[in-house]
Protein backbone atom coordinates (compact mmCIF):
# COMPACT_ATOMS: atom_id res chain seq x y z
CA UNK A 1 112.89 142.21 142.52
CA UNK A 2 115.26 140.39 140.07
CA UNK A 3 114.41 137.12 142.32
CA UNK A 4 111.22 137.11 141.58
CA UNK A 5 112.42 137.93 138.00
CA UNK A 6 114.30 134.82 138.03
CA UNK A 7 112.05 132.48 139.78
CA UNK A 8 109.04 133.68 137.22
CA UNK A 9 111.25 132.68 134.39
CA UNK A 10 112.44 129.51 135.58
CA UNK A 11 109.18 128.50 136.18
CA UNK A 12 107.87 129.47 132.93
CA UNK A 13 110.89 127.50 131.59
CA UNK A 14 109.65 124.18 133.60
CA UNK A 15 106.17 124.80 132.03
CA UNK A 16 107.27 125.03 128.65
CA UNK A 17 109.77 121.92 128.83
CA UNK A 18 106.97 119.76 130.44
CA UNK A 19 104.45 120.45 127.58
CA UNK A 20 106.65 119.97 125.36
CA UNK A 21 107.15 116.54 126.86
CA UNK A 22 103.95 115.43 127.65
CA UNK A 23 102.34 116.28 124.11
CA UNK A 24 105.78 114.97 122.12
CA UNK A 25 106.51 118.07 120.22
CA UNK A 26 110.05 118.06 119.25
CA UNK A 27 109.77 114.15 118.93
CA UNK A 28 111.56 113.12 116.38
CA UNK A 29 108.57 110.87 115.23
CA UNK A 30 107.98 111.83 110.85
CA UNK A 31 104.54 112.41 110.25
CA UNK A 32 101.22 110.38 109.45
CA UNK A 33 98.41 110.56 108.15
CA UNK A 34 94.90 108.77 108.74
CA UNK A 35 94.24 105.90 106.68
CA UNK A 36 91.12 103.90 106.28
CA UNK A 37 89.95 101.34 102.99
CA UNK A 38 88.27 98.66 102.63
CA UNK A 39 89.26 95.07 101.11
CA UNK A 40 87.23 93.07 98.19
CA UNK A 41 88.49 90.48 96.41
CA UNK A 42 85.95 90.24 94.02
CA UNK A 43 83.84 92.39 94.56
CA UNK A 44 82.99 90.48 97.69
CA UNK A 45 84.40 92.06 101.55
CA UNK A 46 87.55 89.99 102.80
CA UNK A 47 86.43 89.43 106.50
CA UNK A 48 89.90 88.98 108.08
CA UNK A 49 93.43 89.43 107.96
CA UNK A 50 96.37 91.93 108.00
CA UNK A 51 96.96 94.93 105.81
CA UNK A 52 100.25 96.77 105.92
CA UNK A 53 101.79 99.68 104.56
CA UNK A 54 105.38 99.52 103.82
CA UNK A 55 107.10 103.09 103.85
CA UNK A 56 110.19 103.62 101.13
CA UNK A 57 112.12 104.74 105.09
CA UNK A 58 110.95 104.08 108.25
CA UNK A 59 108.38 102.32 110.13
CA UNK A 60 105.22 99.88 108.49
CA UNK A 61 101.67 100.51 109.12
CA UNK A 62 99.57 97.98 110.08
CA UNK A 63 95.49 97.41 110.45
CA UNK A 64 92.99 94.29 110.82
CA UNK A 65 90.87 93.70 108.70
CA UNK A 66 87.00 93.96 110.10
CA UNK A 67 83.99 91.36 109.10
CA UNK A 68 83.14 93.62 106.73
CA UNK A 69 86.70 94.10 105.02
CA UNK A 70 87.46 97.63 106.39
CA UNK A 71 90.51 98.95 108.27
CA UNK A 72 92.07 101.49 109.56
CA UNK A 73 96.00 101.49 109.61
CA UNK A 74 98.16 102.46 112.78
CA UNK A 75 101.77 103.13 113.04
CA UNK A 76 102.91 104.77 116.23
CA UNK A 77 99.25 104.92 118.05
CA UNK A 78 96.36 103.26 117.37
CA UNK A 79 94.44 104.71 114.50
CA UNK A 80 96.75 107.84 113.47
CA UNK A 81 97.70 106.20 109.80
CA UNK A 82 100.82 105.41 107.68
CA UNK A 83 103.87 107.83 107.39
CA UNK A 84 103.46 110.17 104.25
CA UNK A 85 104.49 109.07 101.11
CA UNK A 86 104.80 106.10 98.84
CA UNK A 87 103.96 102.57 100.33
CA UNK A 88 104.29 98.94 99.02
CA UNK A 89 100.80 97.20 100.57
CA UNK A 90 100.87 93.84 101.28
CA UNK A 91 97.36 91.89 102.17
CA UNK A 92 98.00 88.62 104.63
CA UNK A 93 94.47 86.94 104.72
CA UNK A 94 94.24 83.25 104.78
CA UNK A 95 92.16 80.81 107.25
CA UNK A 96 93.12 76.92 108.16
CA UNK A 97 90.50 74.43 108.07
CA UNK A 98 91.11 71.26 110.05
CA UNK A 99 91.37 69.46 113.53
CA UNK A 100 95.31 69.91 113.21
CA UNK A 101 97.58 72.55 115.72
CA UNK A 102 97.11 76.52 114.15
CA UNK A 103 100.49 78.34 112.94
CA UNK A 104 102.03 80.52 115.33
CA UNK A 105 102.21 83.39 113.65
CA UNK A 106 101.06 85.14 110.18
CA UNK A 107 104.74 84.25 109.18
CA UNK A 108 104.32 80.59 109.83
CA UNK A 109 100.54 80.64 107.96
CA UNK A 110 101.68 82.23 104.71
CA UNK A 111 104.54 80.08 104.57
CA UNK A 112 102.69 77.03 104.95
CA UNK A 113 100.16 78.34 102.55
CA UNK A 114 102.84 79.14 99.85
CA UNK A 115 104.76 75.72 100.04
CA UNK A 116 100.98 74.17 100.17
CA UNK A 117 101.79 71.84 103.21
CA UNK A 118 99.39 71.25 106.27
CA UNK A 119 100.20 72.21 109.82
CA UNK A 120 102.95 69.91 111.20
CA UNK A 121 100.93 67.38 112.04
CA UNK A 122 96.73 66.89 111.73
CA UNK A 123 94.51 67.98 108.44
CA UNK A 124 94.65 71.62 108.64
CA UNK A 125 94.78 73.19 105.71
CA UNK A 126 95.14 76.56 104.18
CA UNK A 127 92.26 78.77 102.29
CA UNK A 128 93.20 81.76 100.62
CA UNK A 129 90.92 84.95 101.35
CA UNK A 130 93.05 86.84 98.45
CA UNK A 131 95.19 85.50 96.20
CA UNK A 132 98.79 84.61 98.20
CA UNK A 133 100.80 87.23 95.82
CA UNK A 134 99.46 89.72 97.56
CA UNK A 135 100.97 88.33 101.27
CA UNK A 136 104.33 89.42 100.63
CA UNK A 137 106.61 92.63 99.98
CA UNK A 138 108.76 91.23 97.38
CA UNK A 139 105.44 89.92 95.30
CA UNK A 140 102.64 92.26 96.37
CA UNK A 141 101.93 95.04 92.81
CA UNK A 142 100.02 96.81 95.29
CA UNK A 143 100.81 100.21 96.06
CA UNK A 144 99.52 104.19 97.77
CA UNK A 145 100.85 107.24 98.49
CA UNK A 146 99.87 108.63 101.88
CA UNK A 147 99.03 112.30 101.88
CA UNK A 148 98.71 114.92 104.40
CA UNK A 149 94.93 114.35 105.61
CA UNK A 150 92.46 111.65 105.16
CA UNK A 151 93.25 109.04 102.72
CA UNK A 152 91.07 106.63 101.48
CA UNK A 153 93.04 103.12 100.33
CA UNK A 154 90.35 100.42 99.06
CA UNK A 155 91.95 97.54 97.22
CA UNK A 156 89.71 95.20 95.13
CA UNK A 157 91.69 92.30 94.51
CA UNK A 158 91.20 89.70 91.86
CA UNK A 159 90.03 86.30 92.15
CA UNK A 160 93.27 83.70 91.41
């Protein structure tokens, strides 16, 4: 009788412990919240680019921008939103005209289009979808604060 005891509660024990794995409770993950917007500069929709949510601790949010300037931010998997709490927002959106080689990476386009120089070699050239402020942490004014639930973060930037 107290086997069966036993086995029964070792086996419950095995249950729990694999839920608990498989559906990441006890993860040490903070929590997040859905976020969606939409991106005008202008009044007009930005149709490309990178949006991201900078937490004051842990781990940025990210989204593309759509063709029709909406997004939807994901930080751990897609589409579950930015950590709660306050965020700097950045906005990366610029396009290259040109024959010449693209940038490797949204690093290598917005510093190209800060310093204003063409690709390494060839005529492309940089053209700003929002003002280039609004590219980086340090000179972004843009900020949200992520709350439990659906949040809503449209930005409609000026025109330089």
């Amino acid at each position: 009788m107290r086997r069966k005891w036993l086995g029964g509660l070792l086996l419950a024990g095995c249950v729990l412990v694999g839920n608990l794995w498989l559906t990441g409770c006890g993860s040490n993950r903070p929590s997040a919240a859905p976020v969606q917007g939409k991106i005008t500069c202008g009044g007009q929709p930005v149709p490309e680019g990178v949006v991201t949510f900078y937490p004051e601790q842990g781990r940025p949010a990210t989204g593309r921008i759509q063709p029709d300037g909406t997004y939807r931010l994901t930080t751990f998997e897609p589409g579950d939103g930015a950590l709660v709490g306050k965020h700097k927002v950045t906005i990366e959106a610029v396009r290259f005209s040109g024959d010449g080689p693209q940038p490797k990476s949204m690093e290598e386009e917005i510093r190209m289009a800060m310093e204003k120089k063409p690709a390494k070699s060839g005529p492309s050239q940089p053209q700003w979808l929002v003002p280039p402020r609004y590219a980086k942490r340090e000179t972004t004014p843009l900020v949200f604060e992520v709350r439990p639930g659906e949040n809503t973060a449209d930005f409609d930037l000026p025109r330089q």
